[in-house]
Protein backbone atom coordinates (compact mmCIF):
# COMPACT_ATOMS: atom_id res chain seq x y z
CA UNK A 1 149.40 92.66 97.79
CA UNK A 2 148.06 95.82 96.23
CA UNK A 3 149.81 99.15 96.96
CA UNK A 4 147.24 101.63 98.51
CA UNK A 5 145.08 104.02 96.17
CA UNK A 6 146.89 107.20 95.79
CA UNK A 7 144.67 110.87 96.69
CA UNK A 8 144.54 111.59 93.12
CA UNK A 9 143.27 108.10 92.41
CA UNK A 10 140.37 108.15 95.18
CA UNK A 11 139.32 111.62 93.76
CA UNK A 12 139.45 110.60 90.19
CA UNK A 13 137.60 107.24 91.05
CA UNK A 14 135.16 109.31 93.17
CA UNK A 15 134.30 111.78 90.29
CA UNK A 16 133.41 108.80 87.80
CA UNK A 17 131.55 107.29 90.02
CA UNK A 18 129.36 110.57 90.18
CA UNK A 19 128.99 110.10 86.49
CA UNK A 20 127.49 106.76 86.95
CA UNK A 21 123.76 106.23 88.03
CA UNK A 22 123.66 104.33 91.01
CA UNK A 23 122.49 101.24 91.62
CA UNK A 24 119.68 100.82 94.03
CA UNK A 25 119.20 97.16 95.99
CA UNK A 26 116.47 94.78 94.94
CA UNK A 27 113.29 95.85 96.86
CA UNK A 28 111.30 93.40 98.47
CA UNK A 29 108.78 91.45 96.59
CA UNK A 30 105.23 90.73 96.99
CA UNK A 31 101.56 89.00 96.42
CA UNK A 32 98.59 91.05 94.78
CA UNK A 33 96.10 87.94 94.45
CA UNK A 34 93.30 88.36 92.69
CA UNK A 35 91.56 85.21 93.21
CA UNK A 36 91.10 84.14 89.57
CA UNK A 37 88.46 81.65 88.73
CA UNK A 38 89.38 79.75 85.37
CA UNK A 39 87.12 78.74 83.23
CA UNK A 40 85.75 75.08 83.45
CA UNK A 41 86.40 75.46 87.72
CA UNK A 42 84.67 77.17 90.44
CA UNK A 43 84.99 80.03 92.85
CA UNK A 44 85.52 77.55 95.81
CA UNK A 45 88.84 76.15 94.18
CA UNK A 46 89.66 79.32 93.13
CA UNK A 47 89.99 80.56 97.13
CA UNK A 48 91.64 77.09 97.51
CA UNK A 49 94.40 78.12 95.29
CA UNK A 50 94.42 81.46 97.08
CA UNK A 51 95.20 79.78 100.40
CA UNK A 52 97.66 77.26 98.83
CA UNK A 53 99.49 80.10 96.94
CA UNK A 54 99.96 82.12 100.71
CA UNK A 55 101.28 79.23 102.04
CA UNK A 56 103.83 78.94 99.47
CA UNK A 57 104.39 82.75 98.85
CA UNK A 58 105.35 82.60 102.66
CA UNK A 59 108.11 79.37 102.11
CA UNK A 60 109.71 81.84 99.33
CA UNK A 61 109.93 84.54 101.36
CA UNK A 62 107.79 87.01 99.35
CA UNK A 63 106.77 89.88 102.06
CA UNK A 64 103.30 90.04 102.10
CA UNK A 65 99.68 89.11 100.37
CA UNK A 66 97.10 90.82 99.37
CA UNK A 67 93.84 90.85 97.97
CA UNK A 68 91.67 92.94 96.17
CA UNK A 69 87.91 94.17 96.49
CA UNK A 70 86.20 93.15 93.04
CA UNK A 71 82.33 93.19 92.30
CA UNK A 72 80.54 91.42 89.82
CA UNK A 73 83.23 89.71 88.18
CA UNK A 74 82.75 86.36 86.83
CA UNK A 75 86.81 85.73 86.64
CA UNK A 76 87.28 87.11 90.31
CA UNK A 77 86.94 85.72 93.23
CA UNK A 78 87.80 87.91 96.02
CA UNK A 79 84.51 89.95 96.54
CA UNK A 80 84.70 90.03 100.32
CA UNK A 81 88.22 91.10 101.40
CA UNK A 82 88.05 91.27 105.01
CA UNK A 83 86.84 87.64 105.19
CA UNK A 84 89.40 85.70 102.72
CA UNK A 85 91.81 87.95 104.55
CA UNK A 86 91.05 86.00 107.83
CA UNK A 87 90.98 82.72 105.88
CA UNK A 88 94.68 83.45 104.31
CA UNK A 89 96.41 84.57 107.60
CA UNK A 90 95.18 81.64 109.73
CA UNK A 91 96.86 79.47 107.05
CA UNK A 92 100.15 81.10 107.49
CA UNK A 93 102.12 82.12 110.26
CA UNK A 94 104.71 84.84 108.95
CA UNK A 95 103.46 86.54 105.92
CA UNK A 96 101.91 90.04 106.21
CA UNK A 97 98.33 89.67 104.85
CA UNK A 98 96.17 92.41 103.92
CA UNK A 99 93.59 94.30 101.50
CA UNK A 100 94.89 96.09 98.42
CA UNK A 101 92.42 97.28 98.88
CA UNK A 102 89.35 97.84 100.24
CA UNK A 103 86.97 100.32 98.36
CA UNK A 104 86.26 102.73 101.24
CA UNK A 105 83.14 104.09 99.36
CA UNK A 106 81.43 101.13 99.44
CA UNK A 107 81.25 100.40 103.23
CA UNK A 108 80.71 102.00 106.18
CA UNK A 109 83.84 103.47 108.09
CA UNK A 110 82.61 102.17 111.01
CA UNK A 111 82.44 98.22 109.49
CA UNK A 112 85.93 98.24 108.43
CA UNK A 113 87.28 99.88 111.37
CA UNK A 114 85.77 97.06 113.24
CA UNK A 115 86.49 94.27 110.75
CA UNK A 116 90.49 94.91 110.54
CA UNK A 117 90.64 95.66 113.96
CA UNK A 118 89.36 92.32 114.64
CA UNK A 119 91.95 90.87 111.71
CA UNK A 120 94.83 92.84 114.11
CA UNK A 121 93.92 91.67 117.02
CA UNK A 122 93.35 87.86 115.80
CA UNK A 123 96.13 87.91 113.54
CA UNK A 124 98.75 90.95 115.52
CA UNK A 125 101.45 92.88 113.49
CA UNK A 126 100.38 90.95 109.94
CA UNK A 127 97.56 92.75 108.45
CA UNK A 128 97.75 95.85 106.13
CA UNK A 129 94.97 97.96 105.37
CA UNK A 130 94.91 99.33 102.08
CA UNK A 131 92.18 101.69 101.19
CA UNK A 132 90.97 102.68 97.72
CA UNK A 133 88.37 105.64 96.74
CA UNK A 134 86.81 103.97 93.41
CA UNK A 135 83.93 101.32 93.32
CA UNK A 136 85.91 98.32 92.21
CA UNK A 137 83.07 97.55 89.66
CA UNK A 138 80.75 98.89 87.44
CA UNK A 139 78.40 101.82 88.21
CA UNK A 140 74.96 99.47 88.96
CA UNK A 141 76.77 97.00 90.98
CA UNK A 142 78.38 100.41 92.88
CA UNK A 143 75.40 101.48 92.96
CA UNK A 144 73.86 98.14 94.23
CA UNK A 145 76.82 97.84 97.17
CA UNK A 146 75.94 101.65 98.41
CA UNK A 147 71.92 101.48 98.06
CA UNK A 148 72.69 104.47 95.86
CA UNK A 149 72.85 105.74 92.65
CA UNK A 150 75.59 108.38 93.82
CA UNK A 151 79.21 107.16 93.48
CA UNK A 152 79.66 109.41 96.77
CA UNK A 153 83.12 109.92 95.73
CA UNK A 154 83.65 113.32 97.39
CA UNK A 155 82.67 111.74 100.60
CA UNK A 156 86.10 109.99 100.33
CA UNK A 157 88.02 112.66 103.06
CA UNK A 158 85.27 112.02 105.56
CA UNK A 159 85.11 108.57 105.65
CA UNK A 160 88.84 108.24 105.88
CA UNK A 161 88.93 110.77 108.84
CA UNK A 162 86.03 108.85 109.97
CA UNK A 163 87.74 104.98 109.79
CA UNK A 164 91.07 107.19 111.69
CA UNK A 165 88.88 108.37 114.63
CA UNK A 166 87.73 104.94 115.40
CA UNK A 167 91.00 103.51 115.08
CA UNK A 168 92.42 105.74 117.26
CA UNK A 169 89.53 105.93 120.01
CA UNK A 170 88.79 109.32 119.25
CA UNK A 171 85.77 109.91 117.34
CA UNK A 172 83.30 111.86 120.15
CA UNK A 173 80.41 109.23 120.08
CA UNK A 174 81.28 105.47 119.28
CA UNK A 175 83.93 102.97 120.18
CA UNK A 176 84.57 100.48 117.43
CA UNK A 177 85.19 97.17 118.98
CA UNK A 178 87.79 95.86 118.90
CA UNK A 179 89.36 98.52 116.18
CA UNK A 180 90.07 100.79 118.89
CA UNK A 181 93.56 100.32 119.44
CA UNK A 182 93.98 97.48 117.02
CA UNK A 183 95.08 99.95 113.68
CA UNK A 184 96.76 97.58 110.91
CA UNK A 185 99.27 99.23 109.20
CA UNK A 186 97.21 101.51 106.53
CA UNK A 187 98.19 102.25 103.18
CA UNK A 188 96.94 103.98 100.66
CA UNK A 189 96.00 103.12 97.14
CA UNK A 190 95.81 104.85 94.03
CA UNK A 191 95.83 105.21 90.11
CA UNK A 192 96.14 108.54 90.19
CA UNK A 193 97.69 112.29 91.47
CA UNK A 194 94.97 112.47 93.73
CA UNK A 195 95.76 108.99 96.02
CA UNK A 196 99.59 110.55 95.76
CA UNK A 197 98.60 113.90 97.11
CA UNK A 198 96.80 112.33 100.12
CA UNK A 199 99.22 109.58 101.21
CA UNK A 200 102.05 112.08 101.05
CA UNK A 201 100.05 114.62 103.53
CA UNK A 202 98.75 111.59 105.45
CA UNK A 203 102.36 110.05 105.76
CA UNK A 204 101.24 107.19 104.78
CA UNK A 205 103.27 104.17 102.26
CA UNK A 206 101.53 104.70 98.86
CA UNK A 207 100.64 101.48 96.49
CA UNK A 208 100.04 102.56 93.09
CA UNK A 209 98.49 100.08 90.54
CA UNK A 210 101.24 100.06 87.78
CA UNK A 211 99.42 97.11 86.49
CA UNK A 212 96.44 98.93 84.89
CA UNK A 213 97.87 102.83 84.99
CA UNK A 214 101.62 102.50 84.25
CA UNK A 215 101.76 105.81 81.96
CA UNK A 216 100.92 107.45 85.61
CA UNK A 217 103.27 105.59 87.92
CA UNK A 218 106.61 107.73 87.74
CA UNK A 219 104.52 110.90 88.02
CA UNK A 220 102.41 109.72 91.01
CA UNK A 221 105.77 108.33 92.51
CA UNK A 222 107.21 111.66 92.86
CA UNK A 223 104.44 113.37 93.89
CA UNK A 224 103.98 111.21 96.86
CA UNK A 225 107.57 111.90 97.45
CA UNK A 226 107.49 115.34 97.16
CA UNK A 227 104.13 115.78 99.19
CA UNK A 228 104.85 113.38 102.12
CA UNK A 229 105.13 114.79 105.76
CA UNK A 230 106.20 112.56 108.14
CA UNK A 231 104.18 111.10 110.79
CA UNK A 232 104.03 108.46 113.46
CA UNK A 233 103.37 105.48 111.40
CA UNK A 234 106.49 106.41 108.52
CA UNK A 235 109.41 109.02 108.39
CA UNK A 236 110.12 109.08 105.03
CA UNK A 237 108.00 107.85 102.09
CA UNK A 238 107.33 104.27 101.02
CA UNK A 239 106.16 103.07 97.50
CA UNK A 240 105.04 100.09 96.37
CA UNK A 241 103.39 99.11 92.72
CA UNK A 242 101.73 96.73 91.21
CA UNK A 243 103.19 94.82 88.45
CA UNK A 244 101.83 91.69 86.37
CA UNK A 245 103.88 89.10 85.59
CA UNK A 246 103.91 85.57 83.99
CA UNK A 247 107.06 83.69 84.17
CA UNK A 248 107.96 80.01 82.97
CA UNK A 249 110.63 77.85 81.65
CA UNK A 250 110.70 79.42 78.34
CA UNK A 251 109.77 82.85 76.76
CA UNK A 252 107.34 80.49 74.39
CA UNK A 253 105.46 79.20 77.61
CA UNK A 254 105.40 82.70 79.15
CA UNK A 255 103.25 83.39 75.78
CA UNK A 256 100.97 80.90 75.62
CA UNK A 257 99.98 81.29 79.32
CA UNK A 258 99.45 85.24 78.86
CA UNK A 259 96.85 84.35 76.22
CA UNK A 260 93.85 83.66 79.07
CA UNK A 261 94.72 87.32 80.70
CA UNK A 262 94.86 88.79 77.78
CA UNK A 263 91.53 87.80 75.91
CA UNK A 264 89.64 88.15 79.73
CA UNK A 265 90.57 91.85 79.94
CA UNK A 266 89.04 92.46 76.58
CA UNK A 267 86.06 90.71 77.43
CA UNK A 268 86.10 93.30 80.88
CA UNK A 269 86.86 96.23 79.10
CA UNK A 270 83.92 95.52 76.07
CA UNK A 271 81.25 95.19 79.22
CA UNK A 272 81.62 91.76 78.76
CA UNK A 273 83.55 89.92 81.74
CA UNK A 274 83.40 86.52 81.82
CA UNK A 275 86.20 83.45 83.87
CA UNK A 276 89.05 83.51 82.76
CA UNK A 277 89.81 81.29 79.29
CA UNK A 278 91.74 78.71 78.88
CA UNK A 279 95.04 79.04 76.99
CA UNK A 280 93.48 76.81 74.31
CA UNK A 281 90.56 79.39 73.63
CA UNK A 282 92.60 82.47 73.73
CA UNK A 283 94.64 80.81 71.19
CA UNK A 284 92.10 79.89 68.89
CA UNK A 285 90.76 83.10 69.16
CA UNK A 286 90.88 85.77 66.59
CA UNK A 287 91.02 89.20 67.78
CA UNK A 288 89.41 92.33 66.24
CA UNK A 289 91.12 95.36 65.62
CA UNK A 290 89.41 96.85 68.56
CA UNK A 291 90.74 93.65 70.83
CA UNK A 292 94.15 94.11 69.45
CA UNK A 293 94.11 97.99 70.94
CA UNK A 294 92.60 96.80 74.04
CA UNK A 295 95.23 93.96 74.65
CA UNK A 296 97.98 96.41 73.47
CA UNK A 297 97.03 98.48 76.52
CA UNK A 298 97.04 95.91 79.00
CA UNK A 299 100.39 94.81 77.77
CA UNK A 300 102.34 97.36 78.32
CA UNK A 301 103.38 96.78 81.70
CA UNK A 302 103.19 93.55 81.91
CA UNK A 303 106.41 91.44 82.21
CA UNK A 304 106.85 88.16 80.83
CA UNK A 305 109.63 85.54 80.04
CA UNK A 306 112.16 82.70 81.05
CA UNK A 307 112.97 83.35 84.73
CA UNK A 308 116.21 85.85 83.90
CA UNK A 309 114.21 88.04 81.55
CA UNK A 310 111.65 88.75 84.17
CA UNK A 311 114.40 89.32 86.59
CA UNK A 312 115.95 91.84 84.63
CA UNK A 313 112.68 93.37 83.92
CA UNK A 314 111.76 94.15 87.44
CA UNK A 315 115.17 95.29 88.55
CA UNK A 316 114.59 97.79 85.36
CA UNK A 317 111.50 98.74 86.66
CA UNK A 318 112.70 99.23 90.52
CA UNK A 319 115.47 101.30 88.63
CA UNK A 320 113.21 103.69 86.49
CA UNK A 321 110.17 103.96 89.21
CA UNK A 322 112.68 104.16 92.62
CA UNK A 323 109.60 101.96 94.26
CA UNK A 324 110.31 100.61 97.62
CA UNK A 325 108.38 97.11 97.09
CA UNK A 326 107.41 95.41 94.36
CA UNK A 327 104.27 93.70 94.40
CA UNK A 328 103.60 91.00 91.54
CA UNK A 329 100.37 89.45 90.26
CA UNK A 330 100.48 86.74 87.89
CA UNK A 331 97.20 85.68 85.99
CA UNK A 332 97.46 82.04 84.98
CA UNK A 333 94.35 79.66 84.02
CA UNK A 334 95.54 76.57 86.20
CA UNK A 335 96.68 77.08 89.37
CA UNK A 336 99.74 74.89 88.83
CA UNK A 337 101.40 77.16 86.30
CA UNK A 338 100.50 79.96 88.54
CA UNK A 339 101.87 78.89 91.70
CA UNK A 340 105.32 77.61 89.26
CA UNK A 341 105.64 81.63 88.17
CA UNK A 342 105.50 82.67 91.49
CA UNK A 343 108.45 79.81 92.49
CA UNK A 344 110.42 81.21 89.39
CA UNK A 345 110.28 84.75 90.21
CA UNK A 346 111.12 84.10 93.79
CA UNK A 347 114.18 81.98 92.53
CA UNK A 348 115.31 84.33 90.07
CA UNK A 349 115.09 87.32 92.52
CA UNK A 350 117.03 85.00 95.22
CA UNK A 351 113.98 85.41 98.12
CA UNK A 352 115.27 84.03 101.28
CA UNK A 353 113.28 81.25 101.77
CA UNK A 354 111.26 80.78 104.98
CA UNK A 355 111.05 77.43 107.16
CA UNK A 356 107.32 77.35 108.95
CA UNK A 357 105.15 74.27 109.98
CA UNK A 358 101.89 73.99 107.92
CA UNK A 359 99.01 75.92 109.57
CA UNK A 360 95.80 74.45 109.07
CA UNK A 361 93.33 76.05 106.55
């Protein structure tokens, strides 16, 4: 048997140990699905995949799903939030399933107090609300979704006190039916200081979208921390981000099934969006020195690798960002490599799986 730790030790063990940072727990992890439709398939097998892919994001233990409002995107296929959300959760039974987000700007308060307060009460203490302030598109089709040419932007603080009222039965002329005492848990979404600044005074958890703004994330982390209040949905702040991810067997694989991602968000970010490419054709492909730049960009947060390289990544990440959640989205052409990253990831980071009986889609 070891003798007892002497005083002196305890005090000299203590002091090193204040030298040393400390190692946080791995955070929860997560589903941002973004419904992508490969090239050479349709839309309708793309929200196939979407369904199959909760169901087994659920079995893994991953914490919750969401999906995102996109417009006018040939490679996405989640246009209509509210209604694949309803799809998604009546195919599971356990998983939290919610927007991330919805683009508050382009709909009527009103509409989505009513449409995720029907989600809640169908599907209660499983949907999330996430609410973003920019169009989700391009300025005509933003234009084309608010039957006006004005982004409308600055009424942002309106609506949202607007979408609150009805949630909470207080607005002083309509009852939305049945949001009115059916709130989902509400987050709020952001790229930037601004999103920060208004979940922290809100008191509301914060996602920030590391995936396409990760020189901004530590800075928008730590203003949401500093700026939070508490309030009855959260007593201290919560922070999740967005990270993409493409994990297989081998760091060679990982590679060749990045190539689609990569050559589709040049495509998007030259005005030209288009499905997303097989590996094949973003192999073949020769990128200008413009493309390079442009894939550069989108590369730098992504994580990719054999299963232990990603892990190591993300438990960096968690590290260097302090985020509560983690919440992964993996762009893969076929749907089977997809759904195998996701299994990887879930191994590597030792999910607890779930046991639940098949829910019809």
């Amino acid at each position: 048997m070891t003798e007892p730790m002497t005083d002196e030790a305890t005090t000299a063990d203590d002091s090193m140990n204040d030298l040393q940072p400390v190692a946080r727990p791995r955070p929860p992890l997560s589903v941002l699905e973004l419904v992508p439709v490969g090239d050479g398939t349709t839309p309708a097998a793309a929200l196939a995949s979407a369904a199959e892919l909760a169901r087994l994001a659920e079995r893994l233990g991953y914490s919750r799903l969401w999906v995102a409002e996109h417009h006018n995107m040939p490679g996405i296929a989640s246009s209509s939030p509210a209604v694949l959300i309803a799809h998604l959760a009546a195919a599971t039974e356990t998983i939290r399933v919610g927007a991330g987000g919805v683009m508050l700007p382009n709909h009527a308060a009103l509409v989505v107090a009513e449409q995720f307060g029907m989600l809640e009460a169908l599907h209660p203490g499983r949907i999330d609300l996430g609410i973003g302030r920019a169009p989700g598109t391009d300025p005509v089709t933003a234009a084309a979704l608010r039957r006006s040419m004005s982004l409308a932007v600055d009424e942002f603080p309106e609506q949202l006190r607007d979408l609150f009222s009805f949630f909470d039965g207080t607005h002083p002329q309509i009852i939305a039916v049945p949001g009115r005492g059916y709130r989902p848990a509400v987050w709020m979404l952001g790229s930037s200081d601004f999103s920060a600044r208004v979940a922290g005074a809100l008191g509301l958890p914060f996602s920030f979208a590391h995936h396409f703004a990760s020189q901004n994330t530590v800075a928008a982390l730590e203003i949401y921390r500093e700026s939070f209040r508490p309030s009855p949905e959260l007593d201290r702040p919560y922070s999740m981000i967005g990270v993409p991810v493409i994990c297989a067997e081998t760091d060679e694989r990982a590679r060749w099934l990045s190539g689609p991602s990569a050559l589709s968000f040049a495509r998007l970010r030259q005005g030209r969006p288009t499905q997303l490419p097989t590996p094949e054709e973003a192999a073949e492909h020769v990128f200008t020195p413009t493309e390079r730049e442009i894939v550069r960009a989108w590369t730098a947060p992504l994580i990719r690798g054999e299963p232990e390289h990603v892990r190591t990544e993300l438990e960096a990440l968690a590290q260097r960002t302090g985020a509560d959640e983690l919440m992964i989205t993996t762009m893969i052409h076929g749907p089977a490599d997809r759904l195998r990253s996701y299994a990887l990831v879930a191994d590597a980071w030792d999910l607890s799986p779930t046991v639940v009986t098949e829910a019809p889609v």
